[in-house]
Protein backbone atom coordinates (compact mmCIF):
# COMPACT_ATOMS: atom_id res chain seq x y z
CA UNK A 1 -23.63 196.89 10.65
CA UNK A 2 -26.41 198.96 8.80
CA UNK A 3 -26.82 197.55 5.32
CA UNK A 4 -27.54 199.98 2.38
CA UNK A 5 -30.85 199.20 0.06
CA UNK A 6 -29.38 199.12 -3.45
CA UNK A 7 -28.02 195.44 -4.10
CA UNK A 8 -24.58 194.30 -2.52
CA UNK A 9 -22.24 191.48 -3.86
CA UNK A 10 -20.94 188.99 -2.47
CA UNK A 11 -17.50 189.19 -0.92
CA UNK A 12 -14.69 186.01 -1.77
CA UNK A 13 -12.70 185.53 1.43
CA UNK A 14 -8.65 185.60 0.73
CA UNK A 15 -5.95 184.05 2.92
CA UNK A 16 -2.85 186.26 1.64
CA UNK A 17 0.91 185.93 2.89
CA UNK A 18 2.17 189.68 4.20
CA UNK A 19 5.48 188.83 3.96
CA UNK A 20 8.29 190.04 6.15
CA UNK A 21 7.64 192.79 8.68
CA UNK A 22 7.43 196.39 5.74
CA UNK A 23 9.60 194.27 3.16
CA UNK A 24 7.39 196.08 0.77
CA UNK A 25 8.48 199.34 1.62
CA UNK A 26 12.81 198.84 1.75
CA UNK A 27 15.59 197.44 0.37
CA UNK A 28 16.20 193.75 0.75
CA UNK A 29 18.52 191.34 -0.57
CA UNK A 30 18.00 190.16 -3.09
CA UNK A 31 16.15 193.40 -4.25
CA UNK A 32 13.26 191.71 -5.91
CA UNK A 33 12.56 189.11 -3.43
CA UNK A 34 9.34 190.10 -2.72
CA UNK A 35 7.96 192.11 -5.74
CA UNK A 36 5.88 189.24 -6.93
CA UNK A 37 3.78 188.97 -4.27
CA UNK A 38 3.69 192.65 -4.12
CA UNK A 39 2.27 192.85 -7.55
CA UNK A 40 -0.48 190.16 -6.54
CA UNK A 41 -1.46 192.08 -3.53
CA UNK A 42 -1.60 194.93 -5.68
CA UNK A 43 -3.99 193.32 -7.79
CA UNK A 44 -6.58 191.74 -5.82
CA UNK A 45 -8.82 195.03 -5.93
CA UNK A 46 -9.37 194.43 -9.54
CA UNK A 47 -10.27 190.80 -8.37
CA UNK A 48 -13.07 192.07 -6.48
CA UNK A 49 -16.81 192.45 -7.74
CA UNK A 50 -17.66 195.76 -6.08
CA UNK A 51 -15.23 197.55 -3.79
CA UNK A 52 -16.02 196.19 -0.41
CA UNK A 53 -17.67 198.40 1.76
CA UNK A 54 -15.87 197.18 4.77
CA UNK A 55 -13.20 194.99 5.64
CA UNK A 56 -12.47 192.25 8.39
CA UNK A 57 -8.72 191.44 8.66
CA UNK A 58 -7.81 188.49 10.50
CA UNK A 59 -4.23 188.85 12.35
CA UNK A 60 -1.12 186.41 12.67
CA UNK A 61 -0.23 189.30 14.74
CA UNK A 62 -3.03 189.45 17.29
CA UNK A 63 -3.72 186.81 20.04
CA UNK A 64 -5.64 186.94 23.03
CA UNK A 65 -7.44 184.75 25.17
CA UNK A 66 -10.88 185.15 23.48
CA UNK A 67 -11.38 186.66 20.53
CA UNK A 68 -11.48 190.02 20.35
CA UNK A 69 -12.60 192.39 17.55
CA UNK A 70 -11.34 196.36 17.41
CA UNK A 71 -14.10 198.41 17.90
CA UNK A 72 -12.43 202.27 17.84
CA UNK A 73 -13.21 204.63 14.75
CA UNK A 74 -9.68 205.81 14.13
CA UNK A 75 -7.26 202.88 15.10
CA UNK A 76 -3.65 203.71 15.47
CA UNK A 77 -0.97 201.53 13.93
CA UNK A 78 1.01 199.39 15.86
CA UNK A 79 4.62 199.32 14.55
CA UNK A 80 5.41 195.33 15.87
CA UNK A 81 8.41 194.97 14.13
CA UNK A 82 11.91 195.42 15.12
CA UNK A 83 15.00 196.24 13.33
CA UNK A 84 14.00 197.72 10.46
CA UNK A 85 15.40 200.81 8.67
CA UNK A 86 13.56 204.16 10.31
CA UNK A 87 11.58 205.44 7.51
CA UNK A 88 9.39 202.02 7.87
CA UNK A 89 8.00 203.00 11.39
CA UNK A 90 6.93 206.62 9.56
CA UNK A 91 5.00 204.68 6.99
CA UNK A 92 0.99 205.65 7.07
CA UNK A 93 -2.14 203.95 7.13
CA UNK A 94 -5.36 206.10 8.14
CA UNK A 95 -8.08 203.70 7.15
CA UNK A 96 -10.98 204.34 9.71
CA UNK A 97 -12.69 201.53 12.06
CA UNK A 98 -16.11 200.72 12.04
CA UNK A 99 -17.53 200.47 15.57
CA UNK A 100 -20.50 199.32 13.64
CA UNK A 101 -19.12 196.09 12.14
CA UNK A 102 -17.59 195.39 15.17
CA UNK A 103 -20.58 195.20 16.97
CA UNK A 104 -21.56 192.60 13.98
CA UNK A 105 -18.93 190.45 14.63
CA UNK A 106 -19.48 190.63 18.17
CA UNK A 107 -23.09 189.20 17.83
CA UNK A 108 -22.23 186.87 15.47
CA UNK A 109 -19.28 185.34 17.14
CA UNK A 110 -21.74 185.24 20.66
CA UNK A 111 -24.48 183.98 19.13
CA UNK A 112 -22.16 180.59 17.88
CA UNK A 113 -20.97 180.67 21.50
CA UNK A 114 -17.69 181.99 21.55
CA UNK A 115 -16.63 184.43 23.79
CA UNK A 116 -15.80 187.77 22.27
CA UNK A 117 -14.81 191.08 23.45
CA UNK A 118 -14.68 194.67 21.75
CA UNK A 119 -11.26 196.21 22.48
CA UNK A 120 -11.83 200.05 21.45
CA UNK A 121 -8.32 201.02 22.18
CA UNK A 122 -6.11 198.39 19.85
CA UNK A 123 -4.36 199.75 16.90
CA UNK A 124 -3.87 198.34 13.50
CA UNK A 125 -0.75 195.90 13.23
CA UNK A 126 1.74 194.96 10.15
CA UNK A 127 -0.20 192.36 9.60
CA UNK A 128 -3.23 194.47 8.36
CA UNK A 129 -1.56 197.71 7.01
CA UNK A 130 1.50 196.63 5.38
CA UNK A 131 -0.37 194.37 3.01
CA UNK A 132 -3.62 196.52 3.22
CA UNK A 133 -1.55 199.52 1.90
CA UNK A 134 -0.60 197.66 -1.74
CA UNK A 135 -4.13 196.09 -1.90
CA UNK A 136 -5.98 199.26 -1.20
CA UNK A 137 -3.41 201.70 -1.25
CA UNK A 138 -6.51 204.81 -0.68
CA UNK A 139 -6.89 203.74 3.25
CA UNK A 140 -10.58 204.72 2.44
CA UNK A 141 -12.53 201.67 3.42
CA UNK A 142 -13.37 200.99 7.33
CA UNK A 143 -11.42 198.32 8.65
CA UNK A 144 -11.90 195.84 11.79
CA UNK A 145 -9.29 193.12 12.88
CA UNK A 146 -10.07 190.31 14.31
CA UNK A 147 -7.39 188.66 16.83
CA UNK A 148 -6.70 184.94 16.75
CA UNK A 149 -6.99 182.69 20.13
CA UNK A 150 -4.18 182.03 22.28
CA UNK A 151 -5.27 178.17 22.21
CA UNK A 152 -4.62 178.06 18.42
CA UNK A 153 -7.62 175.67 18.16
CA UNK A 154 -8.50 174.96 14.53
CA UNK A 155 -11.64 173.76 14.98
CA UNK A 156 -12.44 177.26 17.10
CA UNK A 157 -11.00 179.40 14.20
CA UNK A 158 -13.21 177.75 11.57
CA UNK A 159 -16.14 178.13 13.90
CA UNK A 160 -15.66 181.79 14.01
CA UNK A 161 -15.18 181.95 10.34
CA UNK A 162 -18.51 180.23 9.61
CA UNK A 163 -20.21 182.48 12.13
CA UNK A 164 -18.56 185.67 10.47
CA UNK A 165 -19.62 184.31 7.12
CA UNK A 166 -23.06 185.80 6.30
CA UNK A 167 -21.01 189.49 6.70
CA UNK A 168 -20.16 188.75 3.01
CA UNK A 169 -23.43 189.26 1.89
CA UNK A 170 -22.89 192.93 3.16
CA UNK A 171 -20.39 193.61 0.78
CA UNK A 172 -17.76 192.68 3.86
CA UNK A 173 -14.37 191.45 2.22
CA UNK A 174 -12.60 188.70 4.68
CA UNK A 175 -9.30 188.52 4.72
CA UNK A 176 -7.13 186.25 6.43
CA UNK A 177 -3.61 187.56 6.89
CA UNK A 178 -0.62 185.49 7.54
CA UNK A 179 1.99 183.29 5.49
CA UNK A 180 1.53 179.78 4.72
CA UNK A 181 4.85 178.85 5.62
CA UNK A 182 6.45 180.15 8.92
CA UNK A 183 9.61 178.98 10.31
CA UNK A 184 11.92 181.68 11.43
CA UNK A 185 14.72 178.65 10.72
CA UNK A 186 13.47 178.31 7.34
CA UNK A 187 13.61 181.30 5.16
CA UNK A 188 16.68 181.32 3.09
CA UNK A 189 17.64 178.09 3.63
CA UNK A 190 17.27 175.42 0.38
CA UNK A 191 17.09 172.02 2.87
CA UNK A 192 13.52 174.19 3.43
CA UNK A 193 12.47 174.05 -0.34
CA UNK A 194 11.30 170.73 -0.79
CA UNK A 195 9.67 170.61 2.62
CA UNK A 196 7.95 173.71 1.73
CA UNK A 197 6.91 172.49 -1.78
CA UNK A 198 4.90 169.20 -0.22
CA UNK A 199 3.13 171.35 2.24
CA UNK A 200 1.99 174.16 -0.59
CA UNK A 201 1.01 171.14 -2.25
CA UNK A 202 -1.11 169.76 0.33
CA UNK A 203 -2.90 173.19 0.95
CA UNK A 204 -3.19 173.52 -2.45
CA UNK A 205 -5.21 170.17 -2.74
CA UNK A 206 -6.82 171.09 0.16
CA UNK A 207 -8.42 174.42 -0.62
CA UNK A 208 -9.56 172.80 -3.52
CA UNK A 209 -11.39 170.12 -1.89
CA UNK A 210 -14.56 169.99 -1.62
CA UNK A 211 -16.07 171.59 1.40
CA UNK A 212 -16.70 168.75 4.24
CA UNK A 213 -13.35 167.20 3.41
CA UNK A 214 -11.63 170.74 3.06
CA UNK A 215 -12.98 171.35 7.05
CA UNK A 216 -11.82 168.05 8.22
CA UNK A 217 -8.22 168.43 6.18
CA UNK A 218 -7.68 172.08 7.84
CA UNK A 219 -8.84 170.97 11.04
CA UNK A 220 -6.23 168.17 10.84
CA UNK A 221 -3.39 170.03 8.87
CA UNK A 222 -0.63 168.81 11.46
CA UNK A 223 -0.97 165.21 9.79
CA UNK A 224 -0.33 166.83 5.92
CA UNK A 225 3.34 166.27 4.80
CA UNK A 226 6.14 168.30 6.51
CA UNK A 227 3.57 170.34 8.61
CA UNK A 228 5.53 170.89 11.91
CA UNK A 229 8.61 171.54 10.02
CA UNK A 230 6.36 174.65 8.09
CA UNK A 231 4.71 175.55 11.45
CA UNK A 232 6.37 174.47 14.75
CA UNK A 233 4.37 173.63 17.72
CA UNK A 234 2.96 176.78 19.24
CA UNK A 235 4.09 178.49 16.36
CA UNK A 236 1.42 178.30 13.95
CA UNK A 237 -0.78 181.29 14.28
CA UNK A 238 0.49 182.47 10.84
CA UNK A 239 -1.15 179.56 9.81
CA UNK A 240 -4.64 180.19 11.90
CA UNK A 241 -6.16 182.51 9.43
CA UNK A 242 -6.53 180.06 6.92
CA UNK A 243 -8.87 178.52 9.35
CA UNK A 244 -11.09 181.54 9.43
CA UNK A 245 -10.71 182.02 5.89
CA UNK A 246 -11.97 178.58 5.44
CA UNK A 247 -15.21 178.50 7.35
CA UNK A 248 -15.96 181.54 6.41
CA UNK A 249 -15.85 179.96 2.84
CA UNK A 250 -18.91 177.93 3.49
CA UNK A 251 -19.31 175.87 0.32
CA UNK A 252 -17.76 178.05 -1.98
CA UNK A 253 -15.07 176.52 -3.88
CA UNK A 254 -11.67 177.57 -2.88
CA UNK A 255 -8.62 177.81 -5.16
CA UNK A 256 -4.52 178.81 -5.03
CA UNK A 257 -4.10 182.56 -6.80
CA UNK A 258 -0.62 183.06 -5.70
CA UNK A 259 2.55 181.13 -5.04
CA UNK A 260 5.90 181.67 -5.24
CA UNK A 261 9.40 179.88 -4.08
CA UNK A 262 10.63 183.24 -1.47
CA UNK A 263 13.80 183.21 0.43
CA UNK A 264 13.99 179.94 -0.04
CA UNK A 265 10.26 178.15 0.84
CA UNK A 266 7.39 178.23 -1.23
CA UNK A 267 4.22 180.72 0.02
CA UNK A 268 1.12 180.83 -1.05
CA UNK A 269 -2.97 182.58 -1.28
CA UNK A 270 -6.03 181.36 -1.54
CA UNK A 271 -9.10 182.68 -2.91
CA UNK A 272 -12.86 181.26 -1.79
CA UNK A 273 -15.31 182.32 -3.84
């Protein structure tokens, strides 16, 4: 990805929760379930220290047998939800691609030995533009997701992370996009509050940790309290971009900005940097 000669800053890395399918955008009961993490998501461009100048959006809603990185200039969106009132598969999201930080990630992910492809024909899903469109609301910086692996392997996910890391210093904001609880059989039900509350807990600890023993705890999350009941087996790729989020961290400290008791089970985001 070319780099511009006046100074850049730094990019944080987020892991954010983007809530249920375009919750954002409709009614839901109760009406204002989901208006405070709105108004954080809203808020994390004023969190920033420059506008990014690209962004790399790590999917819940993306798996594949490598990792793969979309490398078109003018993605389409991908409308994978179902059920929803009409209006939400007219909503918009324009944001161009950048075939050239694609490439980036490409090299960087081969270079740490993990296989990679460039898919030039995948759209955007939910899980980049419906939180994308509260945090930068413009659609005027290039975006590139990044899928997840079918094998769900931590310790894979926080390799790519640390090999995507350096993109920060290229004024490249990582994002990690999922929810930090996800159990279909949990939302909305209380015996799911407490649960939830240990786990947020943990990963709040966690995050805050510092950086070998915040590896070695994410790499190992299934043995913090109550994980399985958060994320069942084979059912934790909402969970997977903390792991990217993490190594891309490096040895920056890490820290909870959001959380929130929703439907039920407590959510939360993290911050690095």
């Amino acid at each position: 990805m070319p780099v511009e000669n006046q100074p850049t800053a730094t990019q944080p890395v987020y892991f954010i929760p983007h809530g249920a399918g375009p919750c954002f955008f409709m009614e839901w009961r109760p009406k204002d379930a989901w208006d405070g993490m709105a108004r954080f998501l809203g808020g994390i461009r004023n969190q920033l220290p420059e506008p990014p100048k690209a962004i790399l959006l790590v999917s819940a809603h993306w798996q594949s047998e490598t990792f793969r990185v979309t490398s078109g200039s003018q993605p389409e969106l991908i409308y994978d939800y179902y059920g929803f009132p009409e209006h939400t598969y007219q909503l918009t999201y324009p944001a161009p691609g950048s075939p050239a930080l694609a490439n980036s990630v490409h090299q960087a992910l081969e270079q740490a030995g993990l296989g990679v492809h460039e898919d030039p024909s995948r759209g955007f899903d939910h899980g980049m533009f419906i939180p994308l469109k509260l945090m930068f609301p413009e659609a005027d910086i290039p975006v590139v997701q990044l899928s997840l692996r079918y094998d769900l392997d931590p310790q894979a996910h926080l390799q790519a992370g640390q090999a995507l890391s350096a993109l920060r210093q290229q004024g490249v904001l990582i994002v990690g996009s999922g929810m930090s609880f996800h159990n279909m059989r949990g939302y909305g039900d209380p015996r799911f509050t407490p649960l939830s509350k240990e786990f947020d807990q943990w990963l709040n600890r966690t995050v805050a940790d510092q950086p070998s023993e915040r590896l070695s705890a994410v790499q190992h999350w299934t043995q913090a309290p109550h994980a399985r009941h958060c994320h069942p087996p084979r059912e934790e790729e909402h969970l997977l971009p903390l792991m990217v989020a993490t190594g891309a961290a490096g040895a920056d400290p890490g820290r909870q900005v959001y959380s929130e008791k929703v439907l039920e089970t407590w959510l939360s985001a993290f911050r690095f940097g």
